[in-house]
N, C-alpha and C. Protein backbone atom coordinates (compact mmCIF):
# COMPACT_ATOMS: atom_id res chain seq x y z
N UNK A 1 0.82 -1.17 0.00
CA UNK A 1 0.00 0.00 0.00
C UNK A 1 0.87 1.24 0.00
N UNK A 2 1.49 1.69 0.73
CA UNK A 2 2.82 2.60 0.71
C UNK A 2 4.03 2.70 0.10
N UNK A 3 3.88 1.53 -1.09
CA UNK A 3 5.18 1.05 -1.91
C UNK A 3 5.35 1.67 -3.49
N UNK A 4 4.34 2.79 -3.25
CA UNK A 4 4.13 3.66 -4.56
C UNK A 4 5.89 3.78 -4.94
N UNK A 5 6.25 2.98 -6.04
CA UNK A 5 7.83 3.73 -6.32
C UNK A 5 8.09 4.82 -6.93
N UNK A 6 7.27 5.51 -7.16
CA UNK A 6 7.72 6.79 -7.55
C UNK A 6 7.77 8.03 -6.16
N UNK A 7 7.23 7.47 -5.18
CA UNK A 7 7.55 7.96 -3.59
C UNK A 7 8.03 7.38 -2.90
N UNK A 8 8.83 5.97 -3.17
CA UNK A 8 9.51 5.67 -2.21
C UNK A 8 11.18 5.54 -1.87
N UNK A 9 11.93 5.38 -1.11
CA UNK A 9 13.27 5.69 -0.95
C UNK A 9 13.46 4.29 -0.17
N UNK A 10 14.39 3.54 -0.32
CA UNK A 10 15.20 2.69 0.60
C UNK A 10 14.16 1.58 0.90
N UNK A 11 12.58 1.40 0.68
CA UNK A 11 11.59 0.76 1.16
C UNK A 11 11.00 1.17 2.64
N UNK A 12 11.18 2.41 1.98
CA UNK A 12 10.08 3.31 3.02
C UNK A 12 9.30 4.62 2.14
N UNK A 13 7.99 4.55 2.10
CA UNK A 13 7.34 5.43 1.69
C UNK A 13 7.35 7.15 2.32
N UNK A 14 7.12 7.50 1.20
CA UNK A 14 7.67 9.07 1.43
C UNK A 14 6.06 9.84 1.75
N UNK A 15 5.97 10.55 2.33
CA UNK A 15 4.84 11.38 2.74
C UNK A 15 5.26 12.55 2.47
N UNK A 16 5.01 13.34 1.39
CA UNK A 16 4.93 15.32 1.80
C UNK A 16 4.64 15.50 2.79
N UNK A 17 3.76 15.58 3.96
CA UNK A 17 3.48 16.22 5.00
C UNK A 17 3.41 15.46 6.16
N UNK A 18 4.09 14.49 5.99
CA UNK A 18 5.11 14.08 7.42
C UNK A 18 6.15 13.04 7.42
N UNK A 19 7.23 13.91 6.28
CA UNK A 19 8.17 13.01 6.06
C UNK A 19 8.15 11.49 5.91
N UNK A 20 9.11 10.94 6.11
CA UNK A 20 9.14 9.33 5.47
C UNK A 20 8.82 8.77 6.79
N UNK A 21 8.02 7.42 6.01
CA UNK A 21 7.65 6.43 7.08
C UNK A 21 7.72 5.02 6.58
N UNK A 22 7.60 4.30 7.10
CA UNK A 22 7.59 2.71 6.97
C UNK A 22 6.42 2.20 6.25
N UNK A 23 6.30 1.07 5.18
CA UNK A 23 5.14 0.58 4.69
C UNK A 23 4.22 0.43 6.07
N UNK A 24 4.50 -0.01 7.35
CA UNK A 24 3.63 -0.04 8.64
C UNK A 24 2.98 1.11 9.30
N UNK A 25 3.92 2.05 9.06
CA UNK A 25 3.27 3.14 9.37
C UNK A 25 2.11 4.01 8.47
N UNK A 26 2.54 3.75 6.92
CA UNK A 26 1.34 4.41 6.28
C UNK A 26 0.51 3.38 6.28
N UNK A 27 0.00 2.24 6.65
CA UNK A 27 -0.79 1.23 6.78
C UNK A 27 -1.45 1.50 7.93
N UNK A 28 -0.79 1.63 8.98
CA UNK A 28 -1.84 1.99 10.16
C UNK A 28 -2.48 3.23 10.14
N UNK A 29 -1.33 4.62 9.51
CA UNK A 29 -2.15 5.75 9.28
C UNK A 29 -3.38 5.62 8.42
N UNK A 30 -3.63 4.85 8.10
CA UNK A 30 -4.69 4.78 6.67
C UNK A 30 -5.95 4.15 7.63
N UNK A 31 -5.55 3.00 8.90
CA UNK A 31 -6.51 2.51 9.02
C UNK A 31 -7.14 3.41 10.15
N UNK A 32 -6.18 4.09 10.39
CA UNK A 32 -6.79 5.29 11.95
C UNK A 32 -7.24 6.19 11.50
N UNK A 33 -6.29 6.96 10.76
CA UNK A 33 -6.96 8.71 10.22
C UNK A 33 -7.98 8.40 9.23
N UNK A 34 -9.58 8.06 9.64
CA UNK A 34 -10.42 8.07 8.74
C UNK A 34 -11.13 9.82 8.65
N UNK A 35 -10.51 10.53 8.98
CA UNK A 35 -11.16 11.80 8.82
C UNK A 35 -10.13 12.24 7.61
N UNK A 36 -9.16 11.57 6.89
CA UNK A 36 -8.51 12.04 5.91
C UNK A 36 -8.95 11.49 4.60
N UNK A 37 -8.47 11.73 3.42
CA UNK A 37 -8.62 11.25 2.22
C UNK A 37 -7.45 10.00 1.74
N UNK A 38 -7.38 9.18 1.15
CA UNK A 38 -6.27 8.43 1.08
C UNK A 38 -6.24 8.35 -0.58
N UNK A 39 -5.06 7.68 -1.10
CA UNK A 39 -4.87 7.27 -2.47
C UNK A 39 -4.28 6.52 -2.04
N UNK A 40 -4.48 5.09 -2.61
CA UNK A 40 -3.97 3.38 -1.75
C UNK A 40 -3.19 3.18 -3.76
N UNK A 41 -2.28 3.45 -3.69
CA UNK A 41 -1.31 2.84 -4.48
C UNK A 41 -0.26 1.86 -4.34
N UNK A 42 -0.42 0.73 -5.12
CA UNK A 42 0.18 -0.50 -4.15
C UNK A 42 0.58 -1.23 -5.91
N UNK A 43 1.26 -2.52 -5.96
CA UNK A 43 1.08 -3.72 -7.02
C UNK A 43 -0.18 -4.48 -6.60
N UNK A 44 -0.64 -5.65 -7.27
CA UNK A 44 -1.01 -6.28 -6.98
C UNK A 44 -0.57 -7.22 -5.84
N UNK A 45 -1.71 -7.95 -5.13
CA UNK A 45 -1.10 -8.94 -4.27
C UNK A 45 -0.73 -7.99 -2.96
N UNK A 46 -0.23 -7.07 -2.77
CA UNK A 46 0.27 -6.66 -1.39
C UNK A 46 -0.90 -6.10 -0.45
N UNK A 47 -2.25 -6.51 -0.47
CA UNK A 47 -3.34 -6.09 0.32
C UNK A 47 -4.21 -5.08 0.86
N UNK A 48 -4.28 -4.46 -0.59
CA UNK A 48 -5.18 -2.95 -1.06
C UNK A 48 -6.32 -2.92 -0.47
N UNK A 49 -7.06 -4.46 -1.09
CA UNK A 49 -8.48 -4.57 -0.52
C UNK A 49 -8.82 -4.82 0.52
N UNK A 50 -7.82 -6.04 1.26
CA UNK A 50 -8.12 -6.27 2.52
C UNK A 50 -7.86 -5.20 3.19
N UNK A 51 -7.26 -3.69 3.19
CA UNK A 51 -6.74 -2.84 3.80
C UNK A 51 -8.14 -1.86 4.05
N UNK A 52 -8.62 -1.78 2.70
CA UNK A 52 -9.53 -0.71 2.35
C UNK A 52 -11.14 -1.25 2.89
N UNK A 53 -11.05 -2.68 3.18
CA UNK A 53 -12.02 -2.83 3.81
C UNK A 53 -11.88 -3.26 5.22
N UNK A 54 -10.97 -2.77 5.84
CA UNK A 54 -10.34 -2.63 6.98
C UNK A 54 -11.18 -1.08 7.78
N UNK A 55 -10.37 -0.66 7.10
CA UNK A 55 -10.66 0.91 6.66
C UNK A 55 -12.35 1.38 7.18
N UNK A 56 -12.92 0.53 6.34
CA UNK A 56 -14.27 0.72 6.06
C UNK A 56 -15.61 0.44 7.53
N UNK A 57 -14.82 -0.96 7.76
CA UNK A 57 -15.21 -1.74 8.82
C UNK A 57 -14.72 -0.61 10.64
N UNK A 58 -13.65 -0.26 10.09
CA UNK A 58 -13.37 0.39 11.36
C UNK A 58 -14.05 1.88 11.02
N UNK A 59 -14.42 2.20 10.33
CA UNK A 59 -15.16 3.26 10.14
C UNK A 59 -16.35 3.04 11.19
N UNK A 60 -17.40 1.98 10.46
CA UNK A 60 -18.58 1.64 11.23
C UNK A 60 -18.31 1.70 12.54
N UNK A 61 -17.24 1.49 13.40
CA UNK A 61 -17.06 1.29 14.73
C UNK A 61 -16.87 2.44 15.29
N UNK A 62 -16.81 3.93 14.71
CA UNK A 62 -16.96 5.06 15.30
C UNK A 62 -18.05 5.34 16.17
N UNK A 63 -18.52 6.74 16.79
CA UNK A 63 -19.66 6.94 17.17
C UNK A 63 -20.81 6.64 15.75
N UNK A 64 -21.93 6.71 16.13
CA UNK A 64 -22.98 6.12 15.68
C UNK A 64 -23.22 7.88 14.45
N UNK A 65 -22.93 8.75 14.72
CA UNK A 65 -23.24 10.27 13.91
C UNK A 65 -22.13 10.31 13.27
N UNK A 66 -20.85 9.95 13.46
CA UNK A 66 -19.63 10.39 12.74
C UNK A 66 -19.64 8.94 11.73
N UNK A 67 -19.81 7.89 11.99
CA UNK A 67 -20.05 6.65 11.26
C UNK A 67 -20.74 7.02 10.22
N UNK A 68 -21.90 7.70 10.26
CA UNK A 68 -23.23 7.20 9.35
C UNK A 68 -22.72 8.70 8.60
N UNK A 69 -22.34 9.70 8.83
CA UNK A 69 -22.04 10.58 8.48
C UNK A 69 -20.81 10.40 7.35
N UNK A 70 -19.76 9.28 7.51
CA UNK A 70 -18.50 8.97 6.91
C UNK A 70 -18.74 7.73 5.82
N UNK A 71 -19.31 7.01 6.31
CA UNK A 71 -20.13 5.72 5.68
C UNK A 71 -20.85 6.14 4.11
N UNK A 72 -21.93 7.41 4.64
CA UNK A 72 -22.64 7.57 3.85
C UNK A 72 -22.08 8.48 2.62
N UNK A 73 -20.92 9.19 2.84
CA UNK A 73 -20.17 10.12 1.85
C UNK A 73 -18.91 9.37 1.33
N UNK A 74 -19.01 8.01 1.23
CA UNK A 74 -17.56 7.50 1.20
C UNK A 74 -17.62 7.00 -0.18
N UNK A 75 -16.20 7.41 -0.80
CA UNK A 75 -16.06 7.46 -2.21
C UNK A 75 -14.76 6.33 -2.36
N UNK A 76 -15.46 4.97 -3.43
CA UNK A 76 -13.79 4.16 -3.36
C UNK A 76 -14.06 3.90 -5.15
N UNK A 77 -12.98 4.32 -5.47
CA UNK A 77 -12.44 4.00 -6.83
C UNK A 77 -11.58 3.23 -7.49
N UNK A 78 -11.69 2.25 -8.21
CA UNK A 78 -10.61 1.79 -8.47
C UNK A 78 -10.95 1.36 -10.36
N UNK A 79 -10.22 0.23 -10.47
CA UNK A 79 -9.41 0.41 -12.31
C UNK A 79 -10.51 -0.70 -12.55
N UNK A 80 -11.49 -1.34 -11.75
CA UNK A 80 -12.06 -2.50 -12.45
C UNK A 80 -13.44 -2.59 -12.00
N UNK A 81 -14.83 -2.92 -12.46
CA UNK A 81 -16.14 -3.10 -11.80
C UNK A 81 -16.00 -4.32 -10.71
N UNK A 82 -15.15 -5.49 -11.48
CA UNK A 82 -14.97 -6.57 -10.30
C UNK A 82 -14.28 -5.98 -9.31
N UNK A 83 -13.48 -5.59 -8.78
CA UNK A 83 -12.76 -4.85 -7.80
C UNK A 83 -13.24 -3.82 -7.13
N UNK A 84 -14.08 -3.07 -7.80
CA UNK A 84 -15.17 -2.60 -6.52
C UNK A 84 -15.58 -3.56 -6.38
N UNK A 85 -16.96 -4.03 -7.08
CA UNK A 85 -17.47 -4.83 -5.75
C UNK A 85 -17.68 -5.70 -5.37
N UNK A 86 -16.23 -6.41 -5.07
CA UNK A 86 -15.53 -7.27 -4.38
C UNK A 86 -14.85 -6.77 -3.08
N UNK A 87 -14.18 -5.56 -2.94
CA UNK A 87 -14.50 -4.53 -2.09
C UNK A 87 -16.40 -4.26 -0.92
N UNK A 88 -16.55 -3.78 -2.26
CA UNK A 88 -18.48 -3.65 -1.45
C UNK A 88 -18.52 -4.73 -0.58
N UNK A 89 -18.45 -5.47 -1.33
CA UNK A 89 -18.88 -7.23 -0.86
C UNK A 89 -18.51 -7.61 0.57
N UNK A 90 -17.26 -7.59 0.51
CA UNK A 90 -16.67 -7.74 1.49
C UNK A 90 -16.21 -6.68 2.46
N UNK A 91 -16.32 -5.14 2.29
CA UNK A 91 -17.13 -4.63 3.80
C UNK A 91 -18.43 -4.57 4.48
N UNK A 92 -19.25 -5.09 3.09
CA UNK A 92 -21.16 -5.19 3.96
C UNK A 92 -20.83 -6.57 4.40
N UNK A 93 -20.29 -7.55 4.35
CA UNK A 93 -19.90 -8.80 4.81
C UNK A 93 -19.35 -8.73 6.10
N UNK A 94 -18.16 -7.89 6.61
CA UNK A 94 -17.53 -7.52 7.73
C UNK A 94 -18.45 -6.55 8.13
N UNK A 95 -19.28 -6.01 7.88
CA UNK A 95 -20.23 -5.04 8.81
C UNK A 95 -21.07 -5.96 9.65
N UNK A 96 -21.79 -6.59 8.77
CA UNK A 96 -22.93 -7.79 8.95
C UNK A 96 -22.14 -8.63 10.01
N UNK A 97 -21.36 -9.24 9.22
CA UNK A 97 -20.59 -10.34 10.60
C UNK A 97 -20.21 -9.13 12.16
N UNK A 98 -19.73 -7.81 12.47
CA UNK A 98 -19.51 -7.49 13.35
C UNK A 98 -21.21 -6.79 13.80
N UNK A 99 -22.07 -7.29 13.35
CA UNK A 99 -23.72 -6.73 13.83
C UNK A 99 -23.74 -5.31 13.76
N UNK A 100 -23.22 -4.69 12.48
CA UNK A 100 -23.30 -3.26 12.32
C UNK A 100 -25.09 -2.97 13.04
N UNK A 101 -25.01 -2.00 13.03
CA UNK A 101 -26.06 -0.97 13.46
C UNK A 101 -27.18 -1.04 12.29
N UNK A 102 -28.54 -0.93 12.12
CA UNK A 102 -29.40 -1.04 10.45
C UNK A 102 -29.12 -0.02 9.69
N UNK A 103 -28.84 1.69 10.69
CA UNK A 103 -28.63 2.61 10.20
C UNK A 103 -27.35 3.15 9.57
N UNK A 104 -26.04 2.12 10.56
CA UNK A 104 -24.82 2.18 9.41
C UNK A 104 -24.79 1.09 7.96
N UNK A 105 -25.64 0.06 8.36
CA UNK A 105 -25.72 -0.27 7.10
C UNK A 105 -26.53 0.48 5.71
N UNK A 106 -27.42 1.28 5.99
CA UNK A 106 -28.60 2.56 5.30
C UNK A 106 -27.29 3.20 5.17
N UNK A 107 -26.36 3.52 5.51
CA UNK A 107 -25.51 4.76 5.45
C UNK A 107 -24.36 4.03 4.20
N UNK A 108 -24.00 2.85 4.76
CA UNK A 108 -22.80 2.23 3.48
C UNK A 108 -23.31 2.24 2.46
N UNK A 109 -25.22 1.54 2.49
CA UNK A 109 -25.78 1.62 0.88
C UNK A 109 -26.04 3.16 0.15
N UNK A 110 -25.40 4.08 1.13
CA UNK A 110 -25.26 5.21 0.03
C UNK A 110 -23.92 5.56 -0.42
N UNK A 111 -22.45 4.58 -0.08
CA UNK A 111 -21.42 5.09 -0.62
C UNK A 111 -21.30 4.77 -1.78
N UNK A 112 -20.02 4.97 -2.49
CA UNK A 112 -20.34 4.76 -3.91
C UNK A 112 -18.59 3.85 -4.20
N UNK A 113 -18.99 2.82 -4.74
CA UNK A 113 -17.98 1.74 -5.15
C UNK A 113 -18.05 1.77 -6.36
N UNK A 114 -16.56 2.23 -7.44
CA UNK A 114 -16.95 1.74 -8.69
C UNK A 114 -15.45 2.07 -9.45
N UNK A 115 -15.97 2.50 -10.70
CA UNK A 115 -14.95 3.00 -11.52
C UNK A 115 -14.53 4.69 -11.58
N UNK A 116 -13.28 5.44 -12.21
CA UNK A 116 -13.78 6.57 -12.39
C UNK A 116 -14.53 7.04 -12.99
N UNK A 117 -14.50 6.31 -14.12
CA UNK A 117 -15.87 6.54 -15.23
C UNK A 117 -17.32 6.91 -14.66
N UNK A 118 -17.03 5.59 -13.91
CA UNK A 118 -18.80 5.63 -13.25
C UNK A 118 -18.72 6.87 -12.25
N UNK A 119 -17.80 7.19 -11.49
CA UNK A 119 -17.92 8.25 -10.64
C UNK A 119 -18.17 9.31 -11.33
N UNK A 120 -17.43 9.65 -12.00
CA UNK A 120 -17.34 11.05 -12.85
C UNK A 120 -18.82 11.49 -13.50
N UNK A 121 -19.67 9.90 -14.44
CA UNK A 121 -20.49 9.89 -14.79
C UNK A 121 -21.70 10.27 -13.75
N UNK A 122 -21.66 9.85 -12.68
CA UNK A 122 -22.34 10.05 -11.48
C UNK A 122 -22.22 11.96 -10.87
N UNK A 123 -21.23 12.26 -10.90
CA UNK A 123 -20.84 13.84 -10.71
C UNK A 123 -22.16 14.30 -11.96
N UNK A 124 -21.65 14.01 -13.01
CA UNK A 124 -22.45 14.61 -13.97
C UNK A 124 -23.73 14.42 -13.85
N UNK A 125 -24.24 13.27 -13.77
CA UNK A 125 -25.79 13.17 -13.78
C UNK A 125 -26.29 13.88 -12.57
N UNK A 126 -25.63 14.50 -11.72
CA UNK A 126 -26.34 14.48 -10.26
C UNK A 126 -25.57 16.45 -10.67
N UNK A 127 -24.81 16.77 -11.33
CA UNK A 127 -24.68 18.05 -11.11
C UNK A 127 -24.35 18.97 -12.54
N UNK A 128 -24.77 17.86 -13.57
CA UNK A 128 -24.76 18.40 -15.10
C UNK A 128 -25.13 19.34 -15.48
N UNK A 129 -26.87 19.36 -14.46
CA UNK A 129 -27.44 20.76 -15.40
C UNK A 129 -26.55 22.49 -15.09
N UNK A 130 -25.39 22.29 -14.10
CA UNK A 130 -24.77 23.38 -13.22
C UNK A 130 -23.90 23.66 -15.10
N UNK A 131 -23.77 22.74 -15.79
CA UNK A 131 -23.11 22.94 -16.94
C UNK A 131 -23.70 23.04 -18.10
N UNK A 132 -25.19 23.30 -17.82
CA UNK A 132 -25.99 23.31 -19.17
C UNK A 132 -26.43 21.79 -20.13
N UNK A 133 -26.03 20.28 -19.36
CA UNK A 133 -26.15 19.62 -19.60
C UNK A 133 -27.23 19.10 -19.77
N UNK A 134 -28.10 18.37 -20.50
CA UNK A 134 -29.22 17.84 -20.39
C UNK A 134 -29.24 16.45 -19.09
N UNK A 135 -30.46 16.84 -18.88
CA UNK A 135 -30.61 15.87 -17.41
C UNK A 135 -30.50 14.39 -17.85
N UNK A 136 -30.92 14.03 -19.22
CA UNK A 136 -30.93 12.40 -20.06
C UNK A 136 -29.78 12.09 -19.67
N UNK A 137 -28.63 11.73 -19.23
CA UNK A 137 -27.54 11.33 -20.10
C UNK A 137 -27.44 9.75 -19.99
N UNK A 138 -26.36 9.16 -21.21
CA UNK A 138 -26.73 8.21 -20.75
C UNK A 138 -25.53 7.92 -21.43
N UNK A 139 -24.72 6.56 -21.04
CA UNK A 139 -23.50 5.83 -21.91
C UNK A 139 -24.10 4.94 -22.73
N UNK A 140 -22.94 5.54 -24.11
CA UNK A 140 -23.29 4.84 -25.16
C UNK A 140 -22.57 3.79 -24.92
N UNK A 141 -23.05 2.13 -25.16
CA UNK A 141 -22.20 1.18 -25.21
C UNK A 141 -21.18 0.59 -26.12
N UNK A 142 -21.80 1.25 -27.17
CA UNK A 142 -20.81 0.86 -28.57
C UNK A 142 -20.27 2.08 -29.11
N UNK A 143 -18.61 1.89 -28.77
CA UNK A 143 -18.34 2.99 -29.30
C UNK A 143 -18.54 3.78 -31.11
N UNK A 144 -19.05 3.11 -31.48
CA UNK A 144 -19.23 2.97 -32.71
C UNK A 144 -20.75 3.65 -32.95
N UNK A 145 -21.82 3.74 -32.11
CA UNK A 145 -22.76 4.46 -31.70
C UNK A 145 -23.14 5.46 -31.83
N UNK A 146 -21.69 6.66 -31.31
CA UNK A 146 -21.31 7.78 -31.52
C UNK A 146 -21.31 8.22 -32.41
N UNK A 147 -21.14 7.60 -33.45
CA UNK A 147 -21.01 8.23 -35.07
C UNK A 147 -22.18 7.69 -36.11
N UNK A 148 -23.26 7.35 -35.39
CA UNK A 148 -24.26 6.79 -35.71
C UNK A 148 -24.75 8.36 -35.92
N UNK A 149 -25.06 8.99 -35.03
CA UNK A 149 -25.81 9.94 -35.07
C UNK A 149 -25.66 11.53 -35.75
């Protein structure tokens, strides 16, 4: 997770704003400071997901207002539809198994697991018309579609 090589030195990840630390240390910072934003850049295999639904799970275990409050605005992106939600999956799975609350679970089914595409697409449909956009929109599936018209 902290092994981004274009920030790291010696096999310790580099932080702008608090100098270098250990792959352990930006691992635990990630799973404590949930009032921050993260970018989980890792290879494969070194435990993104299990991290991020770490993350997620210890979220729910906050107070019951800062939970449902964090739960419900929580944005995870990544490069594949299987990989969100396989993610999803497996933090409503670890919620459920630790007897989340009904209302932190109401709160996770409003975060949003997906692609950037889909996010971005989601920005737009929900704040398009701020750009003169028509409220329809919709993805074309074939790129070939496009020039149909």
């Amino acid at each position: 997770m902290g092994s981004d090589p274009s920030r790291s030195e010696g096999g310790r990840a580099m932080s702008a704003s608090s100098g270098t630390l250990s792959d352990q240390q930006v691992r635990d910072r990630f799973l404590k400071e949930t009032e921050r934003n993260f970018s989980v850049i890792a290879p494969a295999g070194v435990g993104k997901t299990e991290a991020i639904v770490r993350r997620v799970i210890g979220m729910a275990g906050e107070p019951l207002p800062i939970a449902r409050q964090k739960l419900s605005t929580l944005v995870v992106v990544t490069y594949t539809n299987r990989a969100a939600h396989e993610m999803q999956h497996r933090a409503r799975n670890g919620m459920l198994e630790s007897k989340a609350d009904p209302e932190l679970l109401a709160s996770f089914n409003q975060a949003f697991f997906g692609t950037i595409h889909q996010f971005c697409f989601k920005l737009l449909r929900t704040y398009g018309h701020h750009l003169g956009l028509p409220s329809a929109l919709e993805v074309l599936a074939d790129e070939d579609a496009l020039w149909l018209e």
